[in-house]
PDB file of N, CA and C in Angstrom:
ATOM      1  N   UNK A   1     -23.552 -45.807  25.283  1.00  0.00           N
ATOM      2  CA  UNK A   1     -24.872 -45.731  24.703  1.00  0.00           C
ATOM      3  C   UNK A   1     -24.865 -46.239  23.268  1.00  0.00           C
ATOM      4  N   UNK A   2     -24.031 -45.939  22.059  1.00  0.00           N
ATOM      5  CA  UNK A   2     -24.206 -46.484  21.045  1.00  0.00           C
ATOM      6  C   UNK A   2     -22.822 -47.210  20.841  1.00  0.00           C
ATOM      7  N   UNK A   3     -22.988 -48.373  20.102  1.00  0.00           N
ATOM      8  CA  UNK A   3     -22.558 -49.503  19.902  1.00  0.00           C
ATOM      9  C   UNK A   3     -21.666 -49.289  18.374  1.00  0.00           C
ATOM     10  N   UNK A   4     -20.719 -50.200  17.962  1.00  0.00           N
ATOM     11  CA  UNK A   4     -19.900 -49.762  16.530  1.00  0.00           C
ATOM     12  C   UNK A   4     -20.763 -49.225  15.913  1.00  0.00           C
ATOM     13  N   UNK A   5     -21.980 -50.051  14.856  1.00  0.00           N
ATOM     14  CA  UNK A   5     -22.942 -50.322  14.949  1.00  0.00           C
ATOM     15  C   UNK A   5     -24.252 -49.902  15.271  1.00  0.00           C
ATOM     16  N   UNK A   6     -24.867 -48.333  15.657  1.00  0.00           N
ATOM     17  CA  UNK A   6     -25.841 -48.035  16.042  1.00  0.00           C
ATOM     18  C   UNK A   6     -27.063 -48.270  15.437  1.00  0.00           C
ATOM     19  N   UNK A   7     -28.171 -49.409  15.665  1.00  0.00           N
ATOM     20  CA  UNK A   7     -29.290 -49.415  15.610  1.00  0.00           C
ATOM     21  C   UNK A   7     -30.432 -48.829  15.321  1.00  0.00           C
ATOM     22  N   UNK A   8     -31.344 -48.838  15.341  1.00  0.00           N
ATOM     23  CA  UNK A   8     -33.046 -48.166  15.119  1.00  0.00           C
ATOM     24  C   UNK A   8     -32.770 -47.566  17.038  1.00  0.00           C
ATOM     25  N   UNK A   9     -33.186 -48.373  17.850  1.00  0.00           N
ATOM     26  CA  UNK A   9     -32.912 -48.590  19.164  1.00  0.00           C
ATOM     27  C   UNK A   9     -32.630 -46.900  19.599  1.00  0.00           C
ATOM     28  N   UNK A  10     -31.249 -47.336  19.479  1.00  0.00           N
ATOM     29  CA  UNK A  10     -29.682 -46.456  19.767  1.00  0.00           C
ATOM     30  C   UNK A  10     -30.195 -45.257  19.105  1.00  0.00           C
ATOM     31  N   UNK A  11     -30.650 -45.130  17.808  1.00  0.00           N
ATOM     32  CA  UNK A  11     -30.852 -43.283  17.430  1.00  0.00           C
ATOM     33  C   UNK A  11     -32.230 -43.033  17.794  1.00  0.00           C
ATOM     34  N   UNK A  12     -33.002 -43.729  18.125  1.00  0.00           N
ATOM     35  CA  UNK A  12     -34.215 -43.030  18.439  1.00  0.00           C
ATOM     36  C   UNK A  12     -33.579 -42.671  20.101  1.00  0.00           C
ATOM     37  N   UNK A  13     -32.956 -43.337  20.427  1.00  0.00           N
ATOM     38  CA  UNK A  13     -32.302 -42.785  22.389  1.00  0.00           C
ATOM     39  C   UNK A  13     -31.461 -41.186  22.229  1.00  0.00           C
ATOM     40  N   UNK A  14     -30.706 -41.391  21.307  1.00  0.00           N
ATOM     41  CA  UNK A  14     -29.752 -40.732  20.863  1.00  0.00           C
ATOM     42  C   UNK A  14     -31.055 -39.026  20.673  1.00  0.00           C
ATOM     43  N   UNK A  15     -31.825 -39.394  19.705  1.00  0.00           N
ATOM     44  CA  UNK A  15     -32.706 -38.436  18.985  1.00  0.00           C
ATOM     45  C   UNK A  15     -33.528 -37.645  20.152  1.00  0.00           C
ATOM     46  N   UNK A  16     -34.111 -38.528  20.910  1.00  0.00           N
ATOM     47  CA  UNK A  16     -34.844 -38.509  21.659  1.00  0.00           C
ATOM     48  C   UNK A  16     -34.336 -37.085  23.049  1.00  0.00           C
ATOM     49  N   UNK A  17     -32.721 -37.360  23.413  1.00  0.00           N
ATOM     50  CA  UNK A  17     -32.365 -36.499  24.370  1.00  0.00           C
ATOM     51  C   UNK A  17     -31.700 -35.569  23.509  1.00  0.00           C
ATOM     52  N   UNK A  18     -31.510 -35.126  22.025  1.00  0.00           N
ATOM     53  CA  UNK A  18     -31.613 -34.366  21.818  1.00  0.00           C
ATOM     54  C   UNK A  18     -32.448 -32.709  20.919  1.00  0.00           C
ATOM     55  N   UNK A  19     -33.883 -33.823  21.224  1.00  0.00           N
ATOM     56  CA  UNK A  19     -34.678 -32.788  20.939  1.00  0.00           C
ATOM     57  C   UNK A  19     -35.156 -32.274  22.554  1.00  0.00           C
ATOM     58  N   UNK A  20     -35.097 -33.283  23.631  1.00  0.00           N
ATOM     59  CA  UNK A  20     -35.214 -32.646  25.103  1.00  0.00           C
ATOM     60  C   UNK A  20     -34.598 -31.551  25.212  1.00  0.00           C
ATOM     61  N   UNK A  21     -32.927 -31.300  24.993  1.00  0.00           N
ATOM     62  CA  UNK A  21     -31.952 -30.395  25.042  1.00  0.00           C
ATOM     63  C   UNK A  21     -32.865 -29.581  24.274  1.00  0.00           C
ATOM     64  N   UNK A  22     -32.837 -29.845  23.447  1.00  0.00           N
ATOM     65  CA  UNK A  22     -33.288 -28.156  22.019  1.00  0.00           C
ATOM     66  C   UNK A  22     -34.515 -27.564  22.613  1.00  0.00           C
ATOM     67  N   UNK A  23     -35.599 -28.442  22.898  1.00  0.00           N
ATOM     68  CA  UNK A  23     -36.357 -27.519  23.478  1.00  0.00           C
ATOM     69  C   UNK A  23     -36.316 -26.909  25.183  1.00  0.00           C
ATOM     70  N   UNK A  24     -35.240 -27.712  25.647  1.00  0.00           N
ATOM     71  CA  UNK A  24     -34.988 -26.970  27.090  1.00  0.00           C
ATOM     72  C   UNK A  24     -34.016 -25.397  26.504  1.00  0.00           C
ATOM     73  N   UNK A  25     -33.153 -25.640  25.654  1.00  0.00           N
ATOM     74  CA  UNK A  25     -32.594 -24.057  24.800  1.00  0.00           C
ATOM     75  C   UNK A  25     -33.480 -23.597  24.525  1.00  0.00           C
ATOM     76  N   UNK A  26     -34.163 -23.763  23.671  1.00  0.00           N
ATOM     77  CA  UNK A  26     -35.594 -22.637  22.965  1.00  0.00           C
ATOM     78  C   UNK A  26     -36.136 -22.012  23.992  1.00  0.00           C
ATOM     79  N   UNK A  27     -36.892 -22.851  24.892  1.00  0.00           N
ATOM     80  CA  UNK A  27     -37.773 -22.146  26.144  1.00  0.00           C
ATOM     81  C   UNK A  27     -36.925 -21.489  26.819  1.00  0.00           C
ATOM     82  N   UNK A  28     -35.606 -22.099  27.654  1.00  0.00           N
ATOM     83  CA  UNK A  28     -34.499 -20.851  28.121  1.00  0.00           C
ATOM     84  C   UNK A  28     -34.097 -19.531  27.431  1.00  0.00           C
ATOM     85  N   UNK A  29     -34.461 -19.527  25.749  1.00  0.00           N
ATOM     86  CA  UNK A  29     -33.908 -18.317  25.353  1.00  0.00           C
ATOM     87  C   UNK A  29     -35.022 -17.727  25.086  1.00  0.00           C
ATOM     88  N   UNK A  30     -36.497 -18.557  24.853  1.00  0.00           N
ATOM     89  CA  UNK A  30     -37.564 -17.502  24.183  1.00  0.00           C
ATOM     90  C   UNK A  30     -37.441 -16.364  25.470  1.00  0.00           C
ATOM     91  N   UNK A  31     -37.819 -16.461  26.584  1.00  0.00           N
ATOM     92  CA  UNK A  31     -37.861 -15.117  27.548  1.00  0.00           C
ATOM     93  C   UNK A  31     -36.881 -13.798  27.384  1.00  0.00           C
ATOM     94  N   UNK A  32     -35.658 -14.487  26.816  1.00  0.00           N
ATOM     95  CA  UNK A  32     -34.512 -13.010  26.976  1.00  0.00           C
ATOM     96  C   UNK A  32     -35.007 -12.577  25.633  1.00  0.00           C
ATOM     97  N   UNK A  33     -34.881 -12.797  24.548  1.00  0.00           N
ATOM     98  CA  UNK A  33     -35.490 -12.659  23.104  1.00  0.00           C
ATOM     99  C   UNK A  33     -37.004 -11.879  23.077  1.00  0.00           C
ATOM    100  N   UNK A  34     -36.186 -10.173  23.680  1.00  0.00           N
ATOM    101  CA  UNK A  34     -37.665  -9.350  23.116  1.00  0.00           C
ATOM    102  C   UNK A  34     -37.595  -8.451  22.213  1.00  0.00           C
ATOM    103  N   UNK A  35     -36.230  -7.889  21.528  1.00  0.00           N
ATOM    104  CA  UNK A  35     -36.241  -7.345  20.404  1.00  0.00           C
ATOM    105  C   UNK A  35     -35.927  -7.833  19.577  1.00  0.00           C
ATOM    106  N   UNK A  36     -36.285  -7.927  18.848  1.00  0.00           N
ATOM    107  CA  UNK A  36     -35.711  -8.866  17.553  1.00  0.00           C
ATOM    108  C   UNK A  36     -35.033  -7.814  16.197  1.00  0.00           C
ATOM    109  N   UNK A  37     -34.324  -8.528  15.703  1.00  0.00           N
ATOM    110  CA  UNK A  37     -33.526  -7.296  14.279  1.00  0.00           C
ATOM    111  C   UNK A  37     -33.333  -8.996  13.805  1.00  0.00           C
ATOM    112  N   UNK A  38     -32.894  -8.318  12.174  1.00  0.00           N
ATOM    113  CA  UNK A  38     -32.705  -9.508  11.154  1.00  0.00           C
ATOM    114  C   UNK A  38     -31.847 -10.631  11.803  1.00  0.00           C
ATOM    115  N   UNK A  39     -30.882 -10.018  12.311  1.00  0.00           N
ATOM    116  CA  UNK A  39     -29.759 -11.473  12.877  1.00  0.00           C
ATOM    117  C   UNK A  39     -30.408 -12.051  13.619  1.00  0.00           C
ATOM    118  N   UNK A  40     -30.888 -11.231  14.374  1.00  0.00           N
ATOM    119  CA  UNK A  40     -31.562 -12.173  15.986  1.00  0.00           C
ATOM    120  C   UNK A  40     -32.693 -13.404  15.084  1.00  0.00           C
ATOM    121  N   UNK A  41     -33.137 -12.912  14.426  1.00  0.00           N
ATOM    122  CA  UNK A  41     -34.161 -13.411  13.723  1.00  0.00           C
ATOM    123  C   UNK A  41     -33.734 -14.722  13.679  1.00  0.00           C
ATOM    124  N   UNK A  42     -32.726 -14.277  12.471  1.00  0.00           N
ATOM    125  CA  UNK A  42     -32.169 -15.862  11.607  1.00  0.00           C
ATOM    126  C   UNK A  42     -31.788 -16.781  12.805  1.00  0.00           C
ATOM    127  N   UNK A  43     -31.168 -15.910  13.405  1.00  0.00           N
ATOM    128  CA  UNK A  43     -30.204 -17.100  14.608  1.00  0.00           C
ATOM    129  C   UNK A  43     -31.606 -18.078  15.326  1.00  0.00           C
ATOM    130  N   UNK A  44     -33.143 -17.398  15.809  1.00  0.00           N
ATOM    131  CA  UNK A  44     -33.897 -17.578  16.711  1.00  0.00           C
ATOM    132  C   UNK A  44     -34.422 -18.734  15.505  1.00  0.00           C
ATOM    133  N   UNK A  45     -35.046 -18.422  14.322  1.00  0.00           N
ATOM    134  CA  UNK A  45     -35.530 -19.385  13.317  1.00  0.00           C
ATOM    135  C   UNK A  45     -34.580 -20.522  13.183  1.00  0.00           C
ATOM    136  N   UNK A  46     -33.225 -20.333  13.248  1.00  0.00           N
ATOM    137  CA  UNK A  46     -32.186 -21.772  13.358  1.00  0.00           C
ATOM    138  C   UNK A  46     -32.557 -22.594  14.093  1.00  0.00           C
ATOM    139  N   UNK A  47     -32.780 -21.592  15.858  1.00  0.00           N
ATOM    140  CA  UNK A  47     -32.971 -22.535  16.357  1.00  0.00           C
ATOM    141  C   UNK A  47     -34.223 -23.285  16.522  1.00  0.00           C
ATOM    142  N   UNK A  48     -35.308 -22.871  16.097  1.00  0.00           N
ATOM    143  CA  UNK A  48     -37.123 -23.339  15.951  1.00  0.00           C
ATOM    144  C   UNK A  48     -36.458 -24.507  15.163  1.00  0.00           C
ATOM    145  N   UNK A  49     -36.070 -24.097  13.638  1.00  0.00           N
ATOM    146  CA  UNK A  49     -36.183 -25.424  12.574  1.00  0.00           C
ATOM    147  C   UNK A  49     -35.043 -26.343  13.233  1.00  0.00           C
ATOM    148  N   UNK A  50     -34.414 -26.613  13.912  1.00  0.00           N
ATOM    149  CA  UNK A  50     -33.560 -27.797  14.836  1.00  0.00           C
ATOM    150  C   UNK A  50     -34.043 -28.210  15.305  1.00  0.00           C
ATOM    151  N   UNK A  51     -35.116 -27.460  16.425  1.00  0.00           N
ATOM    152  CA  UNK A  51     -35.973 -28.239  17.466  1.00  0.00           C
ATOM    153  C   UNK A  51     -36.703 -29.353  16.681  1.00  0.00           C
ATOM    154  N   UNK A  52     -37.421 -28.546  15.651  1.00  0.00           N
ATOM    155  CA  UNK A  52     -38.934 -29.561  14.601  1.00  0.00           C
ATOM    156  C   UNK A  52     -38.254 -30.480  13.942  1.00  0.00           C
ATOM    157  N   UNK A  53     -36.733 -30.295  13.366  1.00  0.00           N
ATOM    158  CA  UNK A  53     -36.247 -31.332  12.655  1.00  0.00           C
ATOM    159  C   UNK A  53     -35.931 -32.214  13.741  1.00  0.00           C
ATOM    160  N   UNK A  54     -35.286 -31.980  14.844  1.00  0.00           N
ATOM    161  CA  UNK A  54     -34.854 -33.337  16.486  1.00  0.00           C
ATOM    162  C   UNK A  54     -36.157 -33.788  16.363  1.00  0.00           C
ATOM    163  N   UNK A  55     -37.287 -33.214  16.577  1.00  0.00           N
ATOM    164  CA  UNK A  55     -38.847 -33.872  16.992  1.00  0.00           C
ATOM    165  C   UNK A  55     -39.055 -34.889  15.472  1.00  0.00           C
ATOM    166  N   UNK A  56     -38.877 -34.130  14.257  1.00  0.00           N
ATOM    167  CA  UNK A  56     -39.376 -34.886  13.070  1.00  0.00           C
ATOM    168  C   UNK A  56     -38.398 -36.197  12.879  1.00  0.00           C
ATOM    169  N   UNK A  57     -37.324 -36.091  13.450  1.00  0.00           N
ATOM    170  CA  UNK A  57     -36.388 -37.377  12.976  1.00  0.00           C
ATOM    171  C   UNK A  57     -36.863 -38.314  14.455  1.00  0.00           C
ATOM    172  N   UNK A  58     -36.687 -37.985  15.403  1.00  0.00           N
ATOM    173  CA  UNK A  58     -37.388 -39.209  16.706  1.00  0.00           C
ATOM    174  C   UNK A  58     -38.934 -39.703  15.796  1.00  0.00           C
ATOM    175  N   UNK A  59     -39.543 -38.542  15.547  1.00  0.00           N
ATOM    176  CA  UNK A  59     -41.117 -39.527  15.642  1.00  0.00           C
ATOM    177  C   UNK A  59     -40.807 -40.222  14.148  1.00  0.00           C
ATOM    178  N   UNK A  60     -40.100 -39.918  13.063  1.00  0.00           N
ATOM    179  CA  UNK A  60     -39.547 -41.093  12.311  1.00  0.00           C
ATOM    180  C   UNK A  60     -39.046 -42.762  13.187  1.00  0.00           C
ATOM    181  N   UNK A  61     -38.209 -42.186  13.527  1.00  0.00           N
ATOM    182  CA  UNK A  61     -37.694 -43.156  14.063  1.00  0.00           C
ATOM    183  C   UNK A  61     -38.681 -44.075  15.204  1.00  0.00           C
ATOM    184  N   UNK A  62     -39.809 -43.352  15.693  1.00  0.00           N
ATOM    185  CA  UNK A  62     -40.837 -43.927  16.321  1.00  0.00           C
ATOM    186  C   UNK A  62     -41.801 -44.577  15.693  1.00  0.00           C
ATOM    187  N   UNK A  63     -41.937 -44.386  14.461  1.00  0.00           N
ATOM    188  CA  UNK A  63     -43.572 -44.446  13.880  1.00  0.00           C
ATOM    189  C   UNK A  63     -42.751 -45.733  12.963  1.00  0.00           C
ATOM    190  N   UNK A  64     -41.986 -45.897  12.472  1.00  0.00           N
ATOM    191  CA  UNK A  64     -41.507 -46.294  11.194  1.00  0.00           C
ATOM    192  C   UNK A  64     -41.120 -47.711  11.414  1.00  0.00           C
ATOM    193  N   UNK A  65     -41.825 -48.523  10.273  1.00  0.00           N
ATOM    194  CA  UNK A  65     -41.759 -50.068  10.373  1.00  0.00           C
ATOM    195  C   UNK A  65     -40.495 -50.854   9.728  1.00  0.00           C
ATOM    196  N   UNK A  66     -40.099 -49.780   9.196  1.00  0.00           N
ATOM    197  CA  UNK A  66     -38.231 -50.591   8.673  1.00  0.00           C
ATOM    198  C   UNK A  66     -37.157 -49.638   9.211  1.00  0.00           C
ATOM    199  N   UNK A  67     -36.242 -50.276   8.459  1.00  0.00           N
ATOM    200  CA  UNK A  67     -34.996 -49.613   8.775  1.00  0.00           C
ATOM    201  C   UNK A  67     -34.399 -48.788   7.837  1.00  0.00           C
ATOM    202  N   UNK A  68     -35.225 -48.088   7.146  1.00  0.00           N
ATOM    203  CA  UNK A  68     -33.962 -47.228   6.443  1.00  0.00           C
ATOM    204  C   UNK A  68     -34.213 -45.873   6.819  1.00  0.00           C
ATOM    205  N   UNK A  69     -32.843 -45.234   6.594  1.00  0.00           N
ATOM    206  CA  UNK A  69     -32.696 -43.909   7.117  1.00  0.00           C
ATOM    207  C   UNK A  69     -32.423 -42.574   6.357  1.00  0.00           C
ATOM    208  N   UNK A  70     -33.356 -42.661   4.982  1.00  0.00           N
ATOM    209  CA  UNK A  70     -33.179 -42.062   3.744  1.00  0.00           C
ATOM    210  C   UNK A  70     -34.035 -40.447   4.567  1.00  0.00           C
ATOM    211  N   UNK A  71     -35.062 -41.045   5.174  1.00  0.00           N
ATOM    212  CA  UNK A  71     -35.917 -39.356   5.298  1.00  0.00           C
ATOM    213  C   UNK A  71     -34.924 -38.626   6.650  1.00  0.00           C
ATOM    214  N   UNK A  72     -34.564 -39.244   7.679  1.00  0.00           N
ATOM    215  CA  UNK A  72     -33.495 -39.221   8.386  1.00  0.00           C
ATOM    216  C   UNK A  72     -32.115 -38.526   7.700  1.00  0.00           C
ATOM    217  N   UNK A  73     -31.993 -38.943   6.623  1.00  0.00           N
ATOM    218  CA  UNK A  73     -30.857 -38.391   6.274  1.00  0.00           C
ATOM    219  C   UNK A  73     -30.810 -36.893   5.336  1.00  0.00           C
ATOM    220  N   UNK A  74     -32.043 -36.940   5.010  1.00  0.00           N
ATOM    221  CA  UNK A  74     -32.566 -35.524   4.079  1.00  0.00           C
ATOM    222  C   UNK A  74     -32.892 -34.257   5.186  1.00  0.00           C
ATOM    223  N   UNK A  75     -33.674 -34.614   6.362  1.00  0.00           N
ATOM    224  CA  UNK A  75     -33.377 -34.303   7.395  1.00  0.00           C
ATOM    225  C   UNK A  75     -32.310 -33.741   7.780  1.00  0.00           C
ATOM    226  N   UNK A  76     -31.083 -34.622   7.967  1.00  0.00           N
ATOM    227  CA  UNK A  76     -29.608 -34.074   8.645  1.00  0.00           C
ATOM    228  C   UNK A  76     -29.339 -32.879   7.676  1.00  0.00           C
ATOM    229  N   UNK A  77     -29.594 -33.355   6.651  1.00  0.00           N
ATOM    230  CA  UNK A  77     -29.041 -32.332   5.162  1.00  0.00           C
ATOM    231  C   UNK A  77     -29.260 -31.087   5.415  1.00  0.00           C
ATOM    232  N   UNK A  78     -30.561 -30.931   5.861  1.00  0.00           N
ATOM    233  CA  UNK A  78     -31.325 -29.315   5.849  1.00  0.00           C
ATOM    234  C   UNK A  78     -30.456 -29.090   7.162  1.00  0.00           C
ATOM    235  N   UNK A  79     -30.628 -29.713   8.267  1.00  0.00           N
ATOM    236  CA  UNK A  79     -29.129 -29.256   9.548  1.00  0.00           C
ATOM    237  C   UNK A  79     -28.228 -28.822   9.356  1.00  0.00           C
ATOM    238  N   UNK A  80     -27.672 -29.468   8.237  1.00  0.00           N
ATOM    239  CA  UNK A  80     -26.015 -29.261   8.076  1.00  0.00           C
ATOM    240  C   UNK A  80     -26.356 -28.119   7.243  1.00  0.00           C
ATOM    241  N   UNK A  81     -27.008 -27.809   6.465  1.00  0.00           N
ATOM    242  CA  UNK A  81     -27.374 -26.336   5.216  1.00  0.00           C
ATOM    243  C   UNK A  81     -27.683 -25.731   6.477  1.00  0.00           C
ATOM    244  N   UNK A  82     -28.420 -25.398   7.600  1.00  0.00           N
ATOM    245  CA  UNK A  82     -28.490 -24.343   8.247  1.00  0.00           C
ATOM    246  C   UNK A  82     -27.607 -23.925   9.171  1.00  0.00           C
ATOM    247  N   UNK A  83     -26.459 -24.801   9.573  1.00  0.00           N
ATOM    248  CA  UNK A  83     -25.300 -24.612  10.657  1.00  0.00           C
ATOM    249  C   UNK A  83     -23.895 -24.301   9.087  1.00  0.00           C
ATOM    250  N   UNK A  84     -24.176 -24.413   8.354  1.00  0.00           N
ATOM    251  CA  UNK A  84     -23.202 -23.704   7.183  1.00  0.00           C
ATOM    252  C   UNK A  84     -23.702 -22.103   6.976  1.00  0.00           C
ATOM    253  N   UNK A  85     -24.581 -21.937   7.398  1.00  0.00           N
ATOM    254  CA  UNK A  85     -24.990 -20.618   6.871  1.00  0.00           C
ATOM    255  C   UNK A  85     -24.922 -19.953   8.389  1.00  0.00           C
ATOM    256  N   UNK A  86     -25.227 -20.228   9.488  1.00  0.00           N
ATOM    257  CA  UNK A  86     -24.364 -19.975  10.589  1.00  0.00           C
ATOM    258  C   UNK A  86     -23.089 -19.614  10.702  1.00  0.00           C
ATOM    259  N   UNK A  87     -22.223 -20.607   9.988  1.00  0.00           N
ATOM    260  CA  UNK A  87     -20.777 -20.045  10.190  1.00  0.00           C
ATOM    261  C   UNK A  87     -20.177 -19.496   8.989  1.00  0.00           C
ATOM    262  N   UNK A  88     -21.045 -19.425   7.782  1.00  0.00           N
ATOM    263  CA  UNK A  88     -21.158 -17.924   7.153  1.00  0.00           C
ATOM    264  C   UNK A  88     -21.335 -16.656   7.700  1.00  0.00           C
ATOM    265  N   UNK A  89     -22.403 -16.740   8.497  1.00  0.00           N
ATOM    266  CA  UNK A  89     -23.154 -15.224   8.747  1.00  0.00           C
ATOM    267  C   UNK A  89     -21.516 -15.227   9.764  1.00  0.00           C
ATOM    268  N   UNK A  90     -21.569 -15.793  10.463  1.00  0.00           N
ATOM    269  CA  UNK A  90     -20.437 -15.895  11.857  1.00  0.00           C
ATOM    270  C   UNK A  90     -19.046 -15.066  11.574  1.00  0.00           C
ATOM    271  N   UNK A  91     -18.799 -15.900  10.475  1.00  0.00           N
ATOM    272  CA  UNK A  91     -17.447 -15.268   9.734  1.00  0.00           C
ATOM    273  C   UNK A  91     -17.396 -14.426   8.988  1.00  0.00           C
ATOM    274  N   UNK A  92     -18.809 -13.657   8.547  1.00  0.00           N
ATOM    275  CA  UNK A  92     -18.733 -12.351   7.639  1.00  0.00           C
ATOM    276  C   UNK A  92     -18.799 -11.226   8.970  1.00  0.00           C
ATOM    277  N   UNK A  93     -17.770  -9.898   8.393  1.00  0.00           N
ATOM    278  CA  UNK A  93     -17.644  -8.340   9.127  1.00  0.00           C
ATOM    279  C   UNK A  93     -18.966  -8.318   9.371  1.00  0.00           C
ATOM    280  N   UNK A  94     -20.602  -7.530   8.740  1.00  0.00           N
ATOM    281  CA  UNK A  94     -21.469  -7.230   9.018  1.00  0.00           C
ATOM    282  C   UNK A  94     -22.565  -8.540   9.337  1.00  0.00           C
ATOM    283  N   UNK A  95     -22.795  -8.886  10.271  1.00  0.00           N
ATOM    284  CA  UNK A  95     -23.489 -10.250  10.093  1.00  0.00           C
ATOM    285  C   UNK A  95     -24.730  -9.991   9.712  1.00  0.00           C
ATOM    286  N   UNK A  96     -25.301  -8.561  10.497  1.00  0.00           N
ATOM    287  CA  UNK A  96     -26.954  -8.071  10.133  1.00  0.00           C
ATOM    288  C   UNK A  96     -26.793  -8.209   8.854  1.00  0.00           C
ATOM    289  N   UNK A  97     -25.986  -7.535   8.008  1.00  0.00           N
ATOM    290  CA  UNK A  97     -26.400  -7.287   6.058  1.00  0.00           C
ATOM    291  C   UNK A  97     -25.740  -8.514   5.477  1.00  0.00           C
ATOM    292  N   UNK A  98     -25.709  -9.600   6.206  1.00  0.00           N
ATOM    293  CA  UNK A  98     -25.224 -10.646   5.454  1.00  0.00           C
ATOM    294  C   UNK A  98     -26.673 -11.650   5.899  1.00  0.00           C
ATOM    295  N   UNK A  99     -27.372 -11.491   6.846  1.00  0.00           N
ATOM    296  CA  UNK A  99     -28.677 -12.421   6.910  1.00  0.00           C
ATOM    297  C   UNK A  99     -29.528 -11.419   5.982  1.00  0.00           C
ATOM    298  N   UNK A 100     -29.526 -10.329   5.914  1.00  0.00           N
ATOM    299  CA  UNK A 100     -30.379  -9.665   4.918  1.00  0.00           C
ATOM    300  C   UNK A 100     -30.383 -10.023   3.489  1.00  0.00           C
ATOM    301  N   UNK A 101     -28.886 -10.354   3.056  1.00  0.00           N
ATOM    302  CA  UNK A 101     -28.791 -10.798   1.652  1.00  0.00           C
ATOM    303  C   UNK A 101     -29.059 -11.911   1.251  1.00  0.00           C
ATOM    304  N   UNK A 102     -28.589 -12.884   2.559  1.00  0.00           N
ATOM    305  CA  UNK A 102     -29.555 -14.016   2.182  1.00  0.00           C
ATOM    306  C   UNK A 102     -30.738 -14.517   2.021  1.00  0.00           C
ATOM    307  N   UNK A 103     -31.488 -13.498   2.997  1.00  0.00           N
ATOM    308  CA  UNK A 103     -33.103 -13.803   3.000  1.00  0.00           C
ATOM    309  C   UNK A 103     -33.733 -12.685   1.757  1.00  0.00           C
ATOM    310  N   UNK A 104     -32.737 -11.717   1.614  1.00  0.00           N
ATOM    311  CA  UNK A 104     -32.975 -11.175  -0.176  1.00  0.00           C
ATOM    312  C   UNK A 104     -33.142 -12.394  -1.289  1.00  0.00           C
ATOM    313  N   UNK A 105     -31.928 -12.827  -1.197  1.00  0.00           N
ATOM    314  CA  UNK A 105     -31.481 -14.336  -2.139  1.00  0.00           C
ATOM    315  C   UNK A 105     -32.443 -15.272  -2.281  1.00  0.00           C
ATOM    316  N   UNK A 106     -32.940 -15.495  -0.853  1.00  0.00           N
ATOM    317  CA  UNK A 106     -33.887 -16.721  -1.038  1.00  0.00           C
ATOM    318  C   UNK A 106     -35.020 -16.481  -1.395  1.00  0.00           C
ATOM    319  N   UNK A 107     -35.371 -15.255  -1.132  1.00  0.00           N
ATOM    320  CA  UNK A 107     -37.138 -14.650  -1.891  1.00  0.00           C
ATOM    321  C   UNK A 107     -37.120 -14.600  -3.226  1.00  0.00           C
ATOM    322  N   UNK A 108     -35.774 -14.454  -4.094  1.00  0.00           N
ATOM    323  CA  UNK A 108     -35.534 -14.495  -5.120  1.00  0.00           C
ATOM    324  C   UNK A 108     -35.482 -15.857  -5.934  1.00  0.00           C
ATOM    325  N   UNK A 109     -34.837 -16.452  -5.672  1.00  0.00           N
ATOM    326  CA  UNK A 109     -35.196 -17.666  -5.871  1.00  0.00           C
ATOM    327  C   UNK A 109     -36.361 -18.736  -5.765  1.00  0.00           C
ATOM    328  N   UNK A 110     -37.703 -18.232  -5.356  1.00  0.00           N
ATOM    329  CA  UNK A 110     -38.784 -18.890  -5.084  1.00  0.00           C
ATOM    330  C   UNK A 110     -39.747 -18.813  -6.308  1.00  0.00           C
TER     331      UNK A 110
END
């Protein structure tokens, strides 16, 4: 599917089957997901803002009359910041009071 070399082409194909995947996960997990507590939370919001960022980088890649991949790449950024804080929460003893401190942290900072 992609070439040395991947294209406009090639990542909108690429983009494309994996916002299919994300939202075939989301809808498979919204049903089991009926209590929610802080972790469940963060983990369930990870996965919402993945889905919208897969959808927001394809319809880039759909709508868009050149080739550069600057909003695409600010994009990945916020991905990679939310799968780091994943394997934060992952690797801390209490994971509940470690999404709590962060979403303490970030209200603080606003």
């Amino acid at each position: 599917m992609l070439k040395n070399k991947p294209d406009k082409k090639d990542l909108l194909q690429l983009f494309t089957a994996i916002e299919i995947l994300a939202r075939e996960n989301f809808n498979n997990i919204l049903p089991i997901v009926k209590d929610f507590e802080d972790e469940k939370d963060f983990y369930f919001g990870i996965l919402q803002r993945a889905l919208v960022f897969s959808n927001d980088i394809s319809n880039i890649l759909k709508h868009s009359k050149h080739d550069y991949f600057t909003s695409i790449f600010i994009i990945g950024r916020c991905v990679y910041d939310d799968f780091i804080n994943l394997m934060y929460i992952d690797l801390s003893d209490d994971k509940n009071e470690t999404v709590i401190m962060q979403a303490g942290d970030a209200i603080r900072q606003q």
